[in-house]
N, C-alpha and C. Protein backbone atom coordinates (compact mmCIF):
# COMPACT_ATOMS: atom_id res chain seq x y z
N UNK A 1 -1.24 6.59 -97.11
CA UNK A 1 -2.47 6.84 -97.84
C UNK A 1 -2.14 7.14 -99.30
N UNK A 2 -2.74 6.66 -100.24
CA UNK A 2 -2.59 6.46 -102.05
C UNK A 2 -3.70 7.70 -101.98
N UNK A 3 -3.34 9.02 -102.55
CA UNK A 3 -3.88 9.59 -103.31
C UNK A 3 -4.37 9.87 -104.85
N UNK A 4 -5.39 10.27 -105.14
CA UNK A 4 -5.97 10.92 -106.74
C UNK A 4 -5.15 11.57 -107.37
N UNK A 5 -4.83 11.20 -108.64
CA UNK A 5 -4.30 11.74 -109.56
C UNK A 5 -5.52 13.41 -109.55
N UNK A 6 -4.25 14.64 -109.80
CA UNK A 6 -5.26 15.61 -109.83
C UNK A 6 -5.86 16.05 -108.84
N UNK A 7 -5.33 15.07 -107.11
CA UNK A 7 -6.04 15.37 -106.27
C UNK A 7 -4.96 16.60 -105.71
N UNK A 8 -5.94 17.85 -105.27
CA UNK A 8 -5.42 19.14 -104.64
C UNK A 8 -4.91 18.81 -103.06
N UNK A 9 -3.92 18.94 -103.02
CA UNK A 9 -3.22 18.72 -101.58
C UNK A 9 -2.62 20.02 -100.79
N UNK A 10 -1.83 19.96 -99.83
CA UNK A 10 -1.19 20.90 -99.11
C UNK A 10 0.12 19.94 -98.22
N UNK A 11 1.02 20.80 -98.24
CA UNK A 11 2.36 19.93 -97.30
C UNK A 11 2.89 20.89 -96.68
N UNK A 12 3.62 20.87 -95.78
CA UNK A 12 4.02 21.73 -94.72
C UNK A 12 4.92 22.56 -95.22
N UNK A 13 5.85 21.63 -95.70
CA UNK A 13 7.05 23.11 -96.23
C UNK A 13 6.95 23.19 -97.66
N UNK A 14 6.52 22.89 -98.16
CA UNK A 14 5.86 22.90 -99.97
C UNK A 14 4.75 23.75 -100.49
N UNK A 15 3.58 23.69 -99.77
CA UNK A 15 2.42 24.26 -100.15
C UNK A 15 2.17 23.16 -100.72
N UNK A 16 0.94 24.25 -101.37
CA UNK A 16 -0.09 23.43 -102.34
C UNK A 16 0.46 22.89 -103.61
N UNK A 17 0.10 21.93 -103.74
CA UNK A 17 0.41 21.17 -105.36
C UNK A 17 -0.81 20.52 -105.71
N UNK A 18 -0.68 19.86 -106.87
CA UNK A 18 -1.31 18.89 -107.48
C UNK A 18 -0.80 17.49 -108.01
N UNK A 19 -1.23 16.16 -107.21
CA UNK A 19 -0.63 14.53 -107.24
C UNK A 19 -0.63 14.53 -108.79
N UNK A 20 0.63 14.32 -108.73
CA UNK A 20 0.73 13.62 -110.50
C UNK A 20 0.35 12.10 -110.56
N UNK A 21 0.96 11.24 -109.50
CA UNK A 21 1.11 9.70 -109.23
C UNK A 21 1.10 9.25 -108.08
N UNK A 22 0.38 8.50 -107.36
CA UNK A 22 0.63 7.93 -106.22
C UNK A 22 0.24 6.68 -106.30
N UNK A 23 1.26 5.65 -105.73
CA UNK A 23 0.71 4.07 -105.87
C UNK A 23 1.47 3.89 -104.33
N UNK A 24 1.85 2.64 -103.55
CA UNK A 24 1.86 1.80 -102.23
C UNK A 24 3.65 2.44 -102.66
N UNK A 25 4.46 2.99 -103.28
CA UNK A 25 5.60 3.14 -102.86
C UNK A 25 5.94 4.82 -103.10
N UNK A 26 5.88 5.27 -103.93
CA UNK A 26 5.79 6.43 -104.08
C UNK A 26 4.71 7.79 -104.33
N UNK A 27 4.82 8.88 -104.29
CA UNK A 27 3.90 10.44 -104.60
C UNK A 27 4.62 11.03 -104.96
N UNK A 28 4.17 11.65 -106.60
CA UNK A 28 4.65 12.30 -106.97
C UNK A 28 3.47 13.30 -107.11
N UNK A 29 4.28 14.93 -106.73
CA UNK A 29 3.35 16.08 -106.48
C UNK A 29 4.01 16.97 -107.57
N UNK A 30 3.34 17.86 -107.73
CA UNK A 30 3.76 19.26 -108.66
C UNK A 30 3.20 20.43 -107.75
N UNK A 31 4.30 21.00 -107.07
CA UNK A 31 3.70 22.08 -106.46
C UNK A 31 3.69 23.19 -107.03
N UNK A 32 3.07 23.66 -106.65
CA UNK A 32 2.40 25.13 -107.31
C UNK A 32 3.83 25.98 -107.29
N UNK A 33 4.37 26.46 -106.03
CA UNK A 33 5.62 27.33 -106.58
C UNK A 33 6.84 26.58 -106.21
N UNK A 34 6.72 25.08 -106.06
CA UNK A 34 8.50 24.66 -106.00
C UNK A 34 8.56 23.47 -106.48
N UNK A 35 8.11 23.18 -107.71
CA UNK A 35 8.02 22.40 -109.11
C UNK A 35 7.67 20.98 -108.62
N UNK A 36 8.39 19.80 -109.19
CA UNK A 36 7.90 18.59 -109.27
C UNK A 36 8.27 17.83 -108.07
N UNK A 37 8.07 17.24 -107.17
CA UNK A 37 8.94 16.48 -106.04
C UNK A 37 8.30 14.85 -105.85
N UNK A 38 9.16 14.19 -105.43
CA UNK A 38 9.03 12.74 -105.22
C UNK A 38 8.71 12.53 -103.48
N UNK A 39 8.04 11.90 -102.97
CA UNK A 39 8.11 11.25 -101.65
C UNK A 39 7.61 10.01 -101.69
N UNK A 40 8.09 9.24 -100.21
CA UNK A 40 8.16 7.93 -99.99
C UNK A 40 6.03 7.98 -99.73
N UNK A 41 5.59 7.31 -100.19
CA UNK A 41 4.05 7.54 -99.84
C UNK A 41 3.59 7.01 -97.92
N UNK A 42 4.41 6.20 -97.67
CA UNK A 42 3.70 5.46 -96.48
C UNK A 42 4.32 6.23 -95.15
N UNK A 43 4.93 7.77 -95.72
CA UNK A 43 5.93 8.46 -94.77
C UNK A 43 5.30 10.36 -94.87
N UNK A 44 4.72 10.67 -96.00
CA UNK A 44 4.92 11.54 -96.65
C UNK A 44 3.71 11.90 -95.42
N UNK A 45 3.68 13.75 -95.14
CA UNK A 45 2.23 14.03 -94.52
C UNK A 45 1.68 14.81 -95.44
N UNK A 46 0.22 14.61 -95.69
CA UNK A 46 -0.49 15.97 -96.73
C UNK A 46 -1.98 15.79 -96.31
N UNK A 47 -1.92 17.13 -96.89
CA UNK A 47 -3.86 17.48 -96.37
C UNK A 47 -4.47 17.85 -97.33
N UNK A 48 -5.88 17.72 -97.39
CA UNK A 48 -6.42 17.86 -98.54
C UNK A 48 -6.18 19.11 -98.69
N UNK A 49 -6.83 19.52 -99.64
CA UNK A 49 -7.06 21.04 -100.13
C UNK A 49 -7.96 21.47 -100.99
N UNK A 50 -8.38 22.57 -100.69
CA UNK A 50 -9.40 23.61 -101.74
C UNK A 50 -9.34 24.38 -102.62
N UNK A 51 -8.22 24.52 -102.25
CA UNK A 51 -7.21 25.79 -102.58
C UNK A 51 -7.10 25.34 -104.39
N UNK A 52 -7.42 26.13 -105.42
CA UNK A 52 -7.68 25.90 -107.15
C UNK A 52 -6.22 25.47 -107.35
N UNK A 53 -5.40 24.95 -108.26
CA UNK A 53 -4.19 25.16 -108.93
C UNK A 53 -4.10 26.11 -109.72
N UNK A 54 -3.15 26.97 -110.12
CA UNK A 54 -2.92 27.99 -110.56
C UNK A 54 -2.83 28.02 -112.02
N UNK A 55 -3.43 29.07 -112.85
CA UNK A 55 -3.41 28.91 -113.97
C UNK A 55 -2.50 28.55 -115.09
N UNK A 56 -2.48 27.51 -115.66
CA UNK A 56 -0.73 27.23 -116.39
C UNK A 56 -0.65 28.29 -117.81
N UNK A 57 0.66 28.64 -117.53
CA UNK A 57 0.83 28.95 -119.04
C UNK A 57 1.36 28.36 -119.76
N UNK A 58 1.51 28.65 -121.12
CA UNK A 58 1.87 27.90 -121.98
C UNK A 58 3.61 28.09 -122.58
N UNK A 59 4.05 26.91 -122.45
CA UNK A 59 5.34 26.76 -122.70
C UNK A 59 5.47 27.41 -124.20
N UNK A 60 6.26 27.75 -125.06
CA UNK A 60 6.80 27.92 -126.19
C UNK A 60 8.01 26.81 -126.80
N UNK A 61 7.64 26.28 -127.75
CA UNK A 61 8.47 25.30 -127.90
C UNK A 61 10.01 25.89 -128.64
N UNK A 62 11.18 25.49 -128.10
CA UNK A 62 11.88 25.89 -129.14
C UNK A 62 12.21 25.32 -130.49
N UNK A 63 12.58 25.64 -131.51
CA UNK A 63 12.87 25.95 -132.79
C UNK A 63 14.38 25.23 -132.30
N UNK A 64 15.05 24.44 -132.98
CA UNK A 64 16.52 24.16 -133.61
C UNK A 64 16.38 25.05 -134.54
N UNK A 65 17.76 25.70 -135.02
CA UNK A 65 18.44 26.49 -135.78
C UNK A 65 19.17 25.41 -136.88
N UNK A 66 18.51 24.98 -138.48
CA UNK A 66 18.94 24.35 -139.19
C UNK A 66 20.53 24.76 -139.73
């Protein structure tokens, strides 16, 4: 199954994330507490979800030292 970009999911040993990409070969998810992961799409199991994504904060960019 090809999921929504943005679409809220759930996986068994992952939790909740949010689909970055899914097309007929791969899913790529961003889970909420165990970062970015890849799966095979026509293998992968996930369930929808309700569950909000968590509020992002904001990175700080670093500065090079001239």
């Amino acid at each position: 199954m090809i999921f929504a970009s943005d679409q809220r999911i759930r996986h068994a040993a992952y939790g909740n994330g949010t689909i970055i990409h899914s097309d007929d070969q791969r899913t790529e998810i961003q889970f909420d507490q165990h970062g970015r992961k890849k799966f095979v799409t026509r293998i992968v199991q996930l369930e929808t979800s309700d569950v909000p994504a968590p509020a992002r904060t904001q990175r700080r960019s670093r500065k090079k030292n001239a």
